[in-house]
N, C-alpha and C. Protein backbone atom coordinates (compact mmCIF):
# COMPACT_ATOMS: atom_id res chain seq x y z
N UNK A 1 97.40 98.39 117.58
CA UNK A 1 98.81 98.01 117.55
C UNK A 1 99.47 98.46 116.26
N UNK A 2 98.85 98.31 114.90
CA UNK A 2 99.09 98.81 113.81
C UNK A 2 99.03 100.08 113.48
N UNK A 3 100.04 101.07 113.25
CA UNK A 3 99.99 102.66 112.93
C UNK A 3 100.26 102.84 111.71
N UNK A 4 99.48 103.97 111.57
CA UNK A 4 99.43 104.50 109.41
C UNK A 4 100.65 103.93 108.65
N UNK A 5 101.32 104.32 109.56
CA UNK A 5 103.30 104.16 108.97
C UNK A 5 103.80 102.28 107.93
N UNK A 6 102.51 101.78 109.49
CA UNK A 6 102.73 99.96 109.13
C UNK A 6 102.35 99.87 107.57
N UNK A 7 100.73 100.43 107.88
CA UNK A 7 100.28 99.99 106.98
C UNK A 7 100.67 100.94 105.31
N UNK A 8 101.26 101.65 105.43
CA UNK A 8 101.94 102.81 104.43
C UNK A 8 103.28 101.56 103.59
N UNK A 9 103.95 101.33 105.01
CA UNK A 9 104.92 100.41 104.65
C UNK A 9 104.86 98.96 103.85
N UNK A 10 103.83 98.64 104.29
CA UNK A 10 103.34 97.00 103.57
C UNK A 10 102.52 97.37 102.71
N UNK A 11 101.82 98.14 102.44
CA UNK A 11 101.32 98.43 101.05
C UNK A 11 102.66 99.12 100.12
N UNK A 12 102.94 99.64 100.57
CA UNK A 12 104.21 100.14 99.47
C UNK A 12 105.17 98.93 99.23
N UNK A 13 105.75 97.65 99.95
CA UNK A 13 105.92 96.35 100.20
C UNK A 13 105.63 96.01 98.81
N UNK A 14 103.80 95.81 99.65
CA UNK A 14 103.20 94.70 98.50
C UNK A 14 103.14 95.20 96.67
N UNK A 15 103.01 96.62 96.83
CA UNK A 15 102.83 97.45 95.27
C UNK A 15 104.23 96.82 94.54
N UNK A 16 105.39 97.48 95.47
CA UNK A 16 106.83 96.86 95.03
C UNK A 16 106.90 95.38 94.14
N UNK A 17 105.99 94.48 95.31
CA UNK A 17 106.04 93.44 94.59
C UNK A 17 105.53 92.63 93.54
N UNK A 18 104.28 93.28 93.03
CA UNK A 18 103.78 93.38 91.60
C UNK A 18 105.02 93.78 90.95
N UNK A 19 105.39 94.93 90.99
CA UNK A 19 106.27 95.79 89.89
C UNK A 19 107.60 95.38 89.56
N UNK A 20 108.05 94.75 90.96
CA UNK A 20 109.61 93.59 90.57
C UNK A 20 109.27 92.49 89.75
N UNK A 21 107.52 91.75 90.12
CA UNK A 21 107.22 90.83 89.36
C UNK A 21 107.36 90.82 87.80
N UNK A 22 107.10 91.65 87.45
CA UNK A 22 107.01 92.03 85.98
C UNK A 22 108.02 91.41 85.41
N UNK A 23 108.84 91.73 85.23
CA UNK A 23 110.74 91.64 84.66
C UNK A 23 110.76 89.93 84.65
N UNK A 24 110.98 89.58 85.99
CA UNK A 24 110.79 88.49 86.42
C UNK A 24 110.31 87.50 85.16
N UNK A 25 109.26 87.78 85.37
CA UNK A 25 108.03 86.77 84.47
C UNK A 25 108.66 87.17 83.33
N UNK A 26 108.57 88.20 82.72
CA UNK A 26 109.19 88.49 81.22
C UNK A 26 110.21 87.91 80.87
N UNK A 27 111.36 87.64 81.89
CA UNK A 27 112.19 86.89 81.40
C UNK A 27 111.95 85.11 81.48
N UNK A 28 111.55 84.51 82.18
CA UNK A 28 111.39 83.59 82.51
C UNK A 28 110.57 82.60 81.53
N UNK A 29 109.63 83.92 80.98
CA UNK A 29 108.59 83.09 80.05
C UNK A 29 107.77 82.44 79.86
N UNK A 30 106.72 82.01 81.02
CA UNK A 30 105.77 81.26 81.43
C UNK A 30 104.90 81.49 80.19
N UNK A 31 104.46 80.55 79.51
CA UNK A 31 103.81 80.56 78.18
C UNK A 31 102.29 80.62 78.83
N UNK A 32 101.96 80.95 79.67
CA UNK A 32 100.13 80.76 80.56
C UNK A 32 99.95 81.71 81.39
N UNK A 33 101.34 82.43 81.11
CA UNK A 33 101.11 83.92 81.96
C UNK A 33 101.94 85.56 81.26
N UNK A 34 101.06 85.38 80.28
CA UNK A 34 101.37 86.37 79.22
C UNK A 34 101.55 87.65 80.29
N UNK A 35 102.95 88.24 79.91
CA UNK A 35 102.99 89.92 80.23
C UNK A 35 103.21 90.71 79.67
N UNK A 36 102.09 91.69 80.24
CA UNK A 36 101.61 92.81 79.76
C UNK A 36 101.49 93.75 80.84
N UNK A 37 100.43 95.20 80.42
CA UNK A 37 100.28 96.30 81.30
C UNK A 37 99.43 96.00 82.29
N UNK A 38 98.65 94.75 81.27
CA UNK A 38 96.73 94.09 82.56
C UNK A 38 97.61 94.10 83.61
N UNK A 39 98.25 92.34 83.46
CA UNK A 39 99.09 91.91 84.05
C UNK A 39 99.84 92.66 85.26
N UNK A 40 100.44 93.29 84.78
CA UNK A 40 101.53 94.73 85.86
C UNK A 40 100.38 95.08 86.71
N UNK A 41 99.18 95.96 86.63
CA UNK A 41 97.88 96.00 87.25
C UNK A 41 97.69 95.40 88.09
N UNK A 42 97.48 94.19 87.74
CA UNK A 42 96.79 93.09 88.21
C UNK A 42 98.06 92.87 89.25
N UNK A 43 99.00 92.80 89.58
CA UNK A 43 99.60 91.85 89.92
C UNK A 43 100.09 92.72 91.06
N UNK A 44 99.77 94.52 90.50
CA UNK A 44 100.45 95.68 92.30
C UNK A 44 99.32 95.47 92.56
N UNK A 45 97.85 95.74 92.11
CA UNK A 45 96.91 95.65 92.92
C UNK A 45 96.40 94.04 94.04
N UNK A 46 97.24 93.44 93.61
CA UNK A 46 96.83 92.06 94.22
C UNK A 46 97.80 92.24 95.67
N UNK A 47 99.00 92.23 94.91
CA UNK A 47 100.05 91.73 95.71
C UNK A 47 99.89 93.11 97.27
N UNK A 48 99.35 94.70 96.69
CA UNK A 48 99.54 95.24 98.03
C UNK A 48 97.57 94.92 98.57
N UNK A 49 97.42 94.40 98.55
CA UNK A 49 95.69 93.80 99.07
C UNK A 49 96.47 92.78 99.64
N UNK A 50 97.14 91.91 99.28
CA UNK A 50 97.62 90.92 100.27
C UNK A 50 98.81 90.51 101.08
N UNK A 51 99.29 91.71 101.26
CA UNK A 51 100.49 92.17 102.11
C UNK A 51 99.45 92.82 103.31
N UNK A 52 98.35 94.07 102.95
CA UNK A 52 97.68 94.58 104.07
C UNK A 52 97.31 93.67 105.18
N UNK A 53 96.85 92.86 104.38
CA UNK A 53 95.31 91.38 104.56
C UNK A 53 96.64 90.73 105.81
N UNK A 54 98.32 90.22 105.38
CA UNK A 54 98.71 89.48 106.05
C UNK A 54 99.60 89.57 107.02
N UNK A 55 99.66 91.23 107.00
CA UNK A 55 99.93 92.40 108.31
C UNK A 55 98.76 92.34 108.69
N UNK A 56 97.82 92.40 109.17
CA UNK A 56 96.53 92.62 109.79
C UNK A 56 96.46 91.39 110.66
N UNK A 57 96.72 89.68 109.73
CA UNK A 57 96.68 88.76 110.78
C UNK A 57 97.95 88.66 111.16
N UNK A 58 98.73 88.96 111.29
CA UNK A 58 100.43 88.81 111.90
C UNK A 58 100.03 89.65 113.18
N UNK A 59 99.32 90.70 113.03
CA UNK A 59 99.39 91.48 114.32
C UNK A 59 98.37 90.94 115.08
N UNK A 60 97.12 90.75 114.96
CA UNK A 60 96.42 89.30 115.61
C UNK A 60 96.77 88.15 116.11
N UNK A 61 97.78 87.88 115.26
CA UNK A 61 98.12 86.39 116.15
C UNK A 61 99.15 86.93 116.73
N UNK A 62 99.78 88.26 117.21
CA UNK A 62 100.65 88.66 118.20
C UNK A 62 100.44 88.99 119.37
N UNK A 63 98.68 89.22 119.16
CA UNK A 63 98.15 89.41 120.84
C UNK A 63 98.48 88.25 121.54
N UNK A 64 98.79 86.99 120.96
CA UNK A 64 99.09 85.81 122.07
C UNK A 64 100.68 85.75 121.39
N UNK A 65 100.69 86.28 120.42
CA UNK A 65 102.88 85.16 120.60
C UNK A 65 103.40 86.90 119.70
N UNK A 66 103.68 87.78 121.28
CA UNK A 66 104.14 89.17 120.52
C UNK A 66 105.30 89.06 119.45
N UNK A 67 106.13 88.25 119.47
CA UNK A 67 107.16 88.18 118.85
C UNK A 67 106.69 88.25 116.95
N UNK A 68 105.48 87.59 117.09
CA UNK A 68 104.90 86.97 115.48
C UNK A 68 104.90 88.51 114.77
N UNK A 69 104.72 89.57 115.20
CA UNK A 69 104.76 90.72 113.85
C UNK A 69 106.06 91.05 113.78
N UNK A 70 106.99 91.35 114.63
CA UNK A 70 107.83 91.51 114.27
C UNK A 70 108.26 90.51 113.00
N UNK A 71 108.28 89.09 113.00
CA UNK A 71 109.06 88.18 112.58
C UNK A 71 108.23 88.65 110.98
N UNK A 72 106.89 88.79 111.33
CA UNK A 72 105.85 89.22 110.13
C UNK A 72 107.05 90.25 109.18
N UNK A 73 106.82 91.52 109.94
CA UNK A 73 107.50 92.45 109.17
C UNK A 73 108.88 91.97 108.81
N UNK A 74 109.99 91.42 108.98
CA UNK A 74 111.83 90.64 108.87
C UNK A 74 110.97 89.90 107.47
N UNK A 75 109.99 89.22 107.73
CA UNK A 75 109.79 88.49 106.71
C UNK A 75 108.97 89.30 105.66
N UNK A 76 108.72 90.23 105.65
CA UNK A 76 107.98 91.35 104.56
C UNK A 76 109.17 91.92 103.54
N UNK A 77 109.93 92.47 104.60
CA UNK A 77 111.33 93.19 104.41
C UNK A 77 112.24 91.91 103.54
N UNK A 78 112.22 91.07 103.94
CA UNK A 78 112.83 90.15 103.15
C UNK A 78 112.74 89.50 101.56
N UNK A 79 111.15 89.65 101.96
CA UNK A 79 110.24 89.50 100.59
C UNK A 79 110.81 90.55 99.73
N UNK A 80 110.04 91.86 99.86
CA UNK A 80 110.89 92.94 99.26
C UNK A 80 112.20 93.28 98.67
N UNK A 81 112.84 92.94 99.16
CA UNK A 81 114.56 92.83 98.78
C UNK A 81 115.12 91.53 97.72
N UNK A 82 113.80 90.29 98.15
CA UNK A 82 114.06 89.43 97.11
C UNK A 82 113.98 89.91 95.76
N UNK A 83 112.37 90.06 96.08
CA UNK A 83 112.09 90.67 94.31
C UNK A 83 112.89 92.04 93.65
N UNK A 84 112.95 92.74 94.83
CA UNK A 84 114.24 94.00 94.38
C UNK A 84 115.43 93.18 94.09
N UNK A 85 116.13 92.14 94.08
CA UNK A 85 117.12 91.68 94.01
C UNK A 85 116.81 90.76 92.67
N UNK A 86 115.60 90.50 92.31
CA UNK A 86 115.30 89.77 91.38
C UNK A 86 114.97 90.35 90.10
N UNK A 87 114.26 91.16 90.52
CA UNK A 87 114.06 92.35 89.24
C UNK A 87 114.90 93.10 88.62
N UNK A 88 116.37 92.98 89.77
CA UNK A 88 117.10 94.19 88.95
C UNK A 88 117.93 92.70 88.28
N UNK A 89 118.06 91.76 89.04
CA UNK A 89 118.88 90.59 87.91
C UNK A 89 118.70 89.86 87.09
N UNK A 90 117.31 90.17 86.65
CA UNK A 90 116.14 89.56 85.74
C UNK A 90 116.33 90.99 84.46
N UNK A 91 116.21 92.28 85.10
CA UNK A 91 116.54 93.35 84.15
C UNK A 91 118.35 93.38 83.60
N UNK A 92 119.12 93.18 84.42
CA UNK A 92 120.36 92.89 83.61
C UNK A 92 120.55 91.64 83.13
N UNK A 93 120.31 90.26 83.36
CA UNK A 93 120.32 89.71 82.41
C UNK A 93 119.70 89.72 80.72
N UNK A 94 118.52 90.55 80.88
CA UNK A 94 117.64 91.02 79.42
C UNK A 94 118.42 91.87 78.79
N UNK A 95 119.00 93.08 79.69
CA UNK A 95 119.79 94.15 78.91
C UNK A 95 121.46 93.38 78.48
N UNK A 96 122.39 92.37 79.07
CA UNK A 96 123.30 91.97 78.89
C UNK A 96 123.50 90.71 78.47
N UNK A 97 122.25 89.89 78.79
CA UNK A 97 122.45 88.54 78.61
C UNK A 97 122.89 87.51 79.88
N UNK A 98 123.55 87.86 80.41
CA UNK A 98 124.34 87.72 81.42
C UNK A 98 123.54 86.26 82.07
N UNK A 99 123.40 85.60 81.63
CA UNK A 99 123.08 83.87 82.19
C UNK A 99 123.74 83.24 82.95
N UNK A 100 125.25 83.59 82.81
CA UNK A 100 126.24 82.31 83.23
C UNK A 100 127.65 83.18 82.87
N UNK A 101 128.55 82.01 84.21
CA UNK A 101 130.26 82.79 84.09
C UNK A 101 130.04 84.07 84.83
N UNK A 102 131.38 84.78 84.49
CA UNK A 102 131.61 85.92 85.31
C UNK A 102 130.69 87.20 85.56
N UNK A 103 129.86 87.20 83.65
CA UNK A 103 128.96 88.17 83.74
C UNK A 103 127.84 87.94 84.72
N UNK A 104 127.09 86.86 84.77
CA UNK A 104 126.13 86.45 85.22
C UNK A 104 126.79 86.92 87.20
N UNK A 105 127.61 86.58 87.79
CA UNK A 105 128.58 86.66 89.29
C UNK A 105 128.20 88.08 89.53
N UNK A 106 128.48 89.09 88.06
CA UNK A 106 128.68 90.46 87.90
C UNK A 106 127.13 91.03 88.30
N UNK A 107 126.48 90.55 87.90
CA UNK A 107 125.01 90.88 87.88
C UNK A 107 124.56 90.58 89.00
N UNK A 108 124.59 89.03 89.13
CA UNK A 108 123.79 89.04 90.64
C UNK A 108 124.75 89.92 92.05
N UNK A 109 125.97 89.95 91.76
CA UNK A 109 126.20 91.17 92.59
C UNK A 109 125.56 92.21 93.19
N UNK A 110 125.84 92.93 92.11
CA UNK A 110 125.09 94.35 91.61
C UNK A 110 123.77 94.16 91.67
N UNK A 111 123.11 93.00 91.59
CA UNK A 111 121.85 93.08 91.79
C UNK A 111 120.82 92.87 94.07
N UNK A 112 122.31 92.08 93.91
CA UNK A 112 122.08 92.26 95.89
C UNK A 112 122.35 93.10 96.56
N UNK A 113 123.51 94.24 96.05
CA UNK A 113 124.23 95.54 96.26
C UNK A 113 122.91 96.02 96.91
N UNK A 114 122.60 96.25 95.64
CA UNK A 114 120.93 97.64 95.83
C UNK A 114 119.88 97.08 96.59
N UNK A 115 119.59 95.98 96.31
CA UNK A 115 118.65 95.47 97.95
C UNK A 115 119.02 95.51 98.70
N UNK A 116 120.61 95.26 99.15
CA UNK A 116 120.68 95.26 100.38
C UNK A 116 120.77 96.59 101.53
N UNK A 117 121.40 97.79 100.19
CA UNK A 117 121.30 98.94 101.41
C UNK A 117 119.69 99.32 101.52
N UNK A 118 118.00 98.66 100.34
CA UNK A 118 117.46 99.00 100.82
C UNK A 118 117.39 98.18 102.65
N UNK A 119 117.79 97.37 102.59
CA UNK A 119 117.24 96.05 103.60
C UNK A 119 117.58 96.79 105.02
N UNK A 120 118.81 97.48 104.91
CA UNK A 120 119.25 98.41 106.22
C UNK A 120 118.41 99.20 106.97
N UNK A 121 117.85 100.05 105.99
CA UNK A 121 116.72 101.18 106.16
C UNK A 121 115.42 100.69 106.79
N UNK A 122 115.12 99.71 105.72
CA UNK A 122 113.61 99.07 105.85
C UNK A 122 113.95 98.22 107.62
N UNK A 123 114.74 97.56 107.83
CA UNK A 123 115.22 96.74 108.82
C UNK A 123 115.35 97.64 110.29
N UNK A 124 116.08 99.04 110.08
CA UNK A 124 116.35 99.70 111.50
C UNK A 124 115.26 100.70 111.70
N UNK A 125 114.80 101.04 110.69
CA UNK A 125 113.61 101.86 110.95
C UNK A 125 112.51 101.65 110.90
N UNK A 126 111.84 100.13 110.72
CA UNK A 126 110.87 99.48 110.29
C UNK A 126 110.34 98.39 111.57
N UNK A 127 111.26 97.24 111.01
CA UNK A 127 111.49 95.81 111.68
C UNK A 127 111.81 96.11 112.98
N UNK A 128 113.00 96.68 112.97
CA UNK A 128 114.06 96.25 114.62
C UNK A 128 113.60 97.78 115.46
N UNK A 129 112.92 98.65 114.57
CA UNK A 129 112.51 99.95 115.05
C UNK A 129 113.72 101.04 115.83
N UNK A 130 114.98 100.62 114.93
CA UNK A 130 116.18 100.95 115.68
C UNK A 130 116.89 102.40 115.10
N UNK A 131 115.54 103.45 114.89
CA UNK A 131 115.86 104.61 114.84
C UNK A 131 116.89 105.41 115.82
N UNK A 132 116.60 105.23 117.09
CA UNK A 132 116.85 105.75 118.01
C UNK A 132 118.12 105.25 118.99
N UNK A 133 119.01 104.60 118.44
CA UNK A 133 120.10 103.86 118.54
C UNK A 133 120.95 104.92 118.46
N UNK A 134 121.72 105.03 119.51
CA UNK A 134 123.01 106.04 119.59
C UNK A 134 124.11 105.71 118.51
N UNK A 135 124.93 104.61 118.61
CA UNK A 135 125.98 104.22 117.72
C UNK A 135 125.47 104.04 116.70
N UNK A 136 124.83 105.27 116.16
CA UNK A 136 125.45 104.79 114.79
C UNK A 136 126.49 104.16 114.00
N UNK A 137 127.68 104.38 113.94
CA UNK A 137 128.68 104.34 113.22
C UNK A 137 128.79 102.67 113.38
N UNK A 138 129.00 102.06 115.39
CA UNK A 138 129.14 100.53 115.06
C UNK A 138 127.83 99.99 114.44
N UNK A 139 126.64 100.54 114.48
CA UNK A 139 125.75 99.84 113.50
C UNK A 139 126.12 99.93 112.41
N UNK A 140 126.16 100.61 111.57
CA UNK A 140 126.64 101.00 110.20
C UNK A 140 127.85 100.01 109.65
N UNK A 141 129.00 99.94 110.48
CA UNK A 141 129.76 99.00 109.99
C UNK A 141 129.71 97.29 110.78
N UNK A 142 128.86 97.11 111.66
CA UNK A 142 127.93 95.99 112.20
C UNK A 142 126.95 95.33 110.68
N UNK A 143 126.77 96.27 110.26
CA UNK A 143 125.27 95.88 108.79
C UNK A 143 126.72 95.56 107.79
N UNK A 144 127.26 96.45 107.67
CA UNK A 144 128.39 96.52 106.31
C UNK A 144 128.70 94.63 106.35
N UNK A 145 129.40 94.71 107.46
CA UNK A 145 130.44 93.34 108.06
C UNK A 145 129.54 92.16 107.50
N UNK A 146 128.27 92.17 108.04
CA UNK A 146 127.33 90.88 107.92
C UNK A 146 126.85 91.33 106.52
N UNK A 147 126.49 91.83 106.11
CA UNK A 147 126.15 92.17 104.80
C UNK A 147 126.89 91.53 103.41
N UNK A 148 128.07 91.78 104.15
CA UNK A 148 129.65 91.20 103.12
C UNK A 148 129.61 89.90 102.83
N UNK A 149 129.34 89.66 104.10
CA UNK A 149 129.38 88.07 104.12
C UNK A 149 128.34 87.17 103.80
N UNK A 150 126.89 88.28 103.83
CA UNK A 150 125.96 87.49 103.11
C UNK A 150 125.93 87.81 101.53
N UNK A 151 126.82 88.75 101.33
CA UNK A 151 126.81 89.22 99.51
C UNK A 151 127.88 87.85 99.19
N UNK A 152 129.12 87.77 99.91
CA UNK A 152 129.76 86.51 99.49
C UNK A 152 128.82 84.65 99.41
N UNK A 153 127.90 84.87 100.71
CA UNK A 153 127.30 83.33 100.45
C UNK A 153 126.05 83.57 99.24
N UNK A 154 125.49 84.82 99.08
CA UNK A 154 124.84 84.97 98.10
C UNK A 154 125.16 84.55 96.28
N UNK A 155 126.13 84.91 96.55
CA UNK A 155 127.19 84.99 94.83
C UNK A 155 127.48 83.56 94.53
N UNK A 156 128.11 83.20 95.93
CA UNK A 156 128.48 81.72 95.76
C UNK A 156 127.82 80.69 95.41
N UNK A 157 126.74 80.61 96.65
CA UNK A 157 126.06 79.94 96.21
C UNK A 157 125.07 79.73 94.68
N UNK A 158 124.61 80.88 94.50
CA UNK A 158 123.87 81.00 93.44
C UNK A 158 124.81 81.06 91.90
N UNK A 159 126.33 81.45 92.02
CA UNK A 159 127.47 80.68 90.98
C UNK A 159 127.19 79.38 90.88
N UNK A 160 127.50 78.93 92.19
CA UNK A 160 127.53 77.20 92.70
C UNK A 160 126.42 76.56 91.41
N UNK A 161 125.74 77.16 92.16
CA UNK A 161 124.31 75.98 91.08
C UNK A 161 123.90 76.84 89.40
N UNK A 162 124.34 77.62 89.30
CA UNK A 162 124.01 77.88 87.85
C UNK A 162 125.60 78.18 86.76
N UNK A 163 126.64 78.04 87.79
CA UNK A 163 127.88 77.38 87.09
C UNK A 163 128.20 75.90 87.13
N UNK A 164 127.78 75.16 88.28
CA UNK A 164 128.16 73.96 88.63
C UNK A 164 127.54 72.92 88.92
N UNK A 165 126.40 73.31 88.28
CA UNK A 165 124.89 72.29 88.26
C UNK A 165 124.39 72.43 86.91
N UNK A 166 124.38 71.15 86.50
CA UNK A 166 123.41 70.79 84.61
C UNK A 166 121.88 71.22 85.41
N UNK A 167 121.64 72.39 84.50
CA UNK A 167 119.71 72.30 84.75
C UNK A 167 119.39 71.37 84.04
N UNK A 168 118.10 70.86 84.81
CA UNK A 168 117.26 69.91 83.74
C UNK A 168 116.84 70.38 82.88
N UNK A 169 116.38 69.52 81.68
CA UNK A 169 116.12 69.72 80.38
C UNK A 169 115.01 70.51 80.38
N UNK A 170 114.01 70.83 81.23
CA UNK A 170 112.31 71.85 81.25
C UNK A 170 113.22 73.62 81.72
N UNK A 171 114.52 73.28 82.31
CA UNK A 171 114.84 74.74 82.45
C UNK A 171 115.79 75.15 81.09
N UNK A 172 115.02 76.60 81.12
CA UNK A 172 115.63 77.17 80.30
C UNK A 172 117.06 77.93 81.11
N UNK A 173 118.02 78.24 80.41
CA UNK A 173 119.14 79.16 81.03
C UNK A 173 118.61 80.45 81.94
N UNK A 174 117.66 81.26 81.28
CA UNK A 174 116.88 82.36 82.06
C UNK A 174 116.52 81.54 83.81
N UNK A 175 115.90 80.23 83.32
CA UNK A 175 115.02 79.56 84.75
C UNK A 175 116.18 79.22 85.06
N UNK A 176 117.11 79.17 84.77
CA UNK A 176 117.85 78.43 85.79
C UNK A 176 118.99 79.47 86.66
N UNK A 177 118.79 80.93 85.62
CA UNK A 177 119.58 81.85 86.73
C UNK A 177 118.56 82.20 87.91
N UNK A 178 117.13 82.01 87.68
CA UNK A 178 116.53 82.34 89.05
C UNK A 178 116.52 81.17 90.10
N UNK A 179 116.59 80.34 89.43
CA UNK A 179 117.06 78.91 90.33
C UNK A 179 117.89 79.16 90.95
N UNK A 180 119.13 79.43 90.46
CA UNK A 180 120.09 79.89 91.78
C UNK A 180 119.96 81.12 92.41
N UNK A 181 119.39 81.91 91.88
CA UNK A 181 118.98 83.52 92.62
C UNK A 181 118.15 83.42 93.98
N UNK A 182 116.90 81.97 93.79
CA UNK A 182 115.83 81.35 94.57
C UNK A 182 117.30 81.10 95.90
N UNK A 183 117.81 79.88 96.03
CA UNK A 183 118.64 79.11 96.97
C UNK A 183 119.99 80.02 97.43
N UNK A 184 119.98 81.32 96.74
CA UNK A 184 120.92 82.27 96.84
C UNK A 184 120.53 83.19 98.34
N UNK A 185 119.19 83.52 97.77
CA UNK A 185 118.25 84.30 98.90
C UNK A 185 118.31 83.44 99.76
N UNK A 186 117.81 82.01 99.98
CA UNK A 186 117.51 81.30 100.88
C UNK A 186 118.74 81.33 102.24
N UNK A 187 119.90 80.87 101.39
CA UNK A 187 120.80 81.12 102.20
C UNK A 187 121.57 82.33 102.97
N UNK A 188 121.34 83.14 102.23
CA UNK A 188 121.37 84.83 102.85
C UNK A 188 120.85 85.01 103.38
N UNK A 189 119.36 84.90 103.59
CA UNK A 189 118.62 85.32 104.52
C UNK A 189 118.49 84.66 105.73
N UNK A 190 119.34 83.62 105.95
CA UNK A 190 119.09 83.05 107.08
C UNK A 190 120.36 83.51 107.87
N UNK A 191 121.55 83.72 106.91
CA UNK A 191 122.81 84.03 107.92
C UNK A 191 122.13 86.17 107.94
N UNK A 192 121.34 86.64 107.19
CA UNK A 192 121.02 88.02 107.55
C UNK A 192 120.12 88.03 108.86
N UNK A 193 119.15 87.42 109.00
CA UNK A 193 118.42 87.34 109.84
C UNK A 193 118.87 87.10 111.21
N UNK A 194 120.09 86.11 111.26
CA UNK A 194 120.92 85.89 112.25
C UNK A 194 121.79 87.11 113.12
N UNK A 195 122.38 87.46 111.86
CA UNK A 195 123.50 88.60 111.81
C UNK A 195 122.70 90.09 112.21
N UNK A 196 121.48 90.18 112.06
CA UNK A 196 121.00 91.51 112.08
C UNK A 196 120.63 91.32 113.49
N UNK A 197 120.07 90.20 113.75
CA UNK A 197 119.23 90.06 115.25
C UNK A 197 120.35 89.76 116.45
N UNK A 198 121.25 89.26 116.40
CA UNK A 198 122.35 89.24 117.62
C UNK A 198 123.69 90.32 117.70
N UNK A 199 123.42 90.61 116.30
CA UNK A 199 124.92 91.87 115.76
C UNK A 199 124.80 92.94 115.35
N UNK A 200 123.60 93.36 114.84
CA UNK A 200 123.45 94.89 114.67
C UNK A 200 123.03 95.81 115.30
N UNK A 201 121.34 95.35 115.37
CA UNK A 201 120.31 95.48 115.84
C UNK A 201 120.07 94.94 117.24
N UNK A 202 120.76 94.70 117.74
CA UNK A 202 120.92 93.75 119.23
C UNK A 202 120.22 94.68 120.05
N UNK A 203 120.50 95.87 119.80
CA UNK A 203 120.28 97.08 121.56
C UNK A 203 118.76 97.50 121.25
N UNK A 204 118.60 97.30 119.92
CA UNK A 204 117.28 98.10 119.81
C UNK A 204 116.21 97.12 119.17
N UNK A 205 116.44 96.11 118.54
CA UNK A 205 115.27 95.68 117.93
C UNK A 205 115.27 93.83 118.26
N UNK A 206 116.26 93.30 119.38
CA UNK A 206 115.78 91.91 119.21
C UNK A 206 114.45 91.42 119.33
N UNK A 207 114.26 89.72 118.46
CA UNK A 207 113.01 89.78 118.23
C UNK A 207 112.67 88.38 119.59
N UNK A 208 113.10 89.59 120.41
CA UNK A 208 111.97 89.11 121.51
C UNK A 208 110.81 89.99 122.23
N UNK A 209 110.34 90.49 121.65
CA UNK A 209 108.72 91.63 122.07
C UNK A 209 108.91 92.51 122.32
N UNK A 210 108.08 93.60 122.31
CA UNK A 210 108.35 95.40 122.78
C UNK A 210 107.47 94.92 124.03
């Protein structure tokens, strides 16, 4: 059921997600998880060993509920785009500062921008397998439309709680822009997941079984 391509894809996934990790942690500061180059190592070689490992049982437990790899891969793709979305707003806050207020709005922007046109790619040619989709163009502005609207609940929300929420005293300003970056994703991804599966991707990839 699994072809080179899958497994090409979730290892390149999981490598990704060591390498977004990095930034991340650096800013954040975990005093018990020193980073370094080990570290960086340690953390692509882990993370694509256990992306393979959890594509391998996603497609196993699809021989009885086909729907489960698909949902596997939406949720790989999702992963991916987090930490791409985290790494690049973990790297502009270090280079600008950008914690809080407008700069901070500015950043996590710009930082969902670039995940999200990867999320398109990874999503129609991956997930929904919706290469072969004639309309282009209403897909294209089908992704744009929902996209917008998850870049608006994205911003908001994650303003919401790191303009309009006291962190507790154990967060630092750094922890507390991923705090809202965390509940930012959360909520995006549920109106994306929605929006991609009944509105984009409808003709070619709903996730009800090949």
């Amino acid at each position: 059921m699994l072809t080179r391509r899958d497994y090409g894809a979730v290892a390149f996934i999981g490598a990704c997600f060591g390498l977004f990790a990095v930034p991340i942690l650096e800013n954040i500061k975990i005093s018990f998880l020193p980073v370094g180059w080990g570290m960086g190592i340690a953390l692509v070689i882990s993370f694509t060993v256990l992306a393979v490992l959890a594509l391998m049982v996603s497609a196993y437990v699809s021989r009885w509920v086909p729907v489960f790899l698909q949902v596997a891969k939406f949720s790989a793709v999702g992963a991916f785009n987090t930490f791409f979305d985290w790494g690049i707003l973990n790297v502009l806050i270090a280079m600008f500062g950008a914690v809080g207020g407008v700069g901070y709005a500015i950043a996590k922007g710009t930082s969902f921008t670039f995940s999200n046109v990867g999320s398109y790619f990874w999503n129609k040619y991956w997930t929904f397998d919706a290469g072969r989709a004639s309309k282009v163009g209403r897909e294209v502005t089908a992704f744009i439309v929902v996209s917008l609207f998850g870049l608006i609940i994205n911003i908001a929300v994650s303003s919401l709680v790191v303009n309009g929420i006291h962190p507790p005293a154990v967060f630092t300003p750094q922890r507390w822009a991923n705090v809202g970056a965390a509940l930012a994703t959360v909520a995006s991804l549920i109106w994306n997941f929605f929006g991609y599966k009944f509105f984009v991707f409808k003709s070619a990839g709903s996730l009800d079984g090949d």
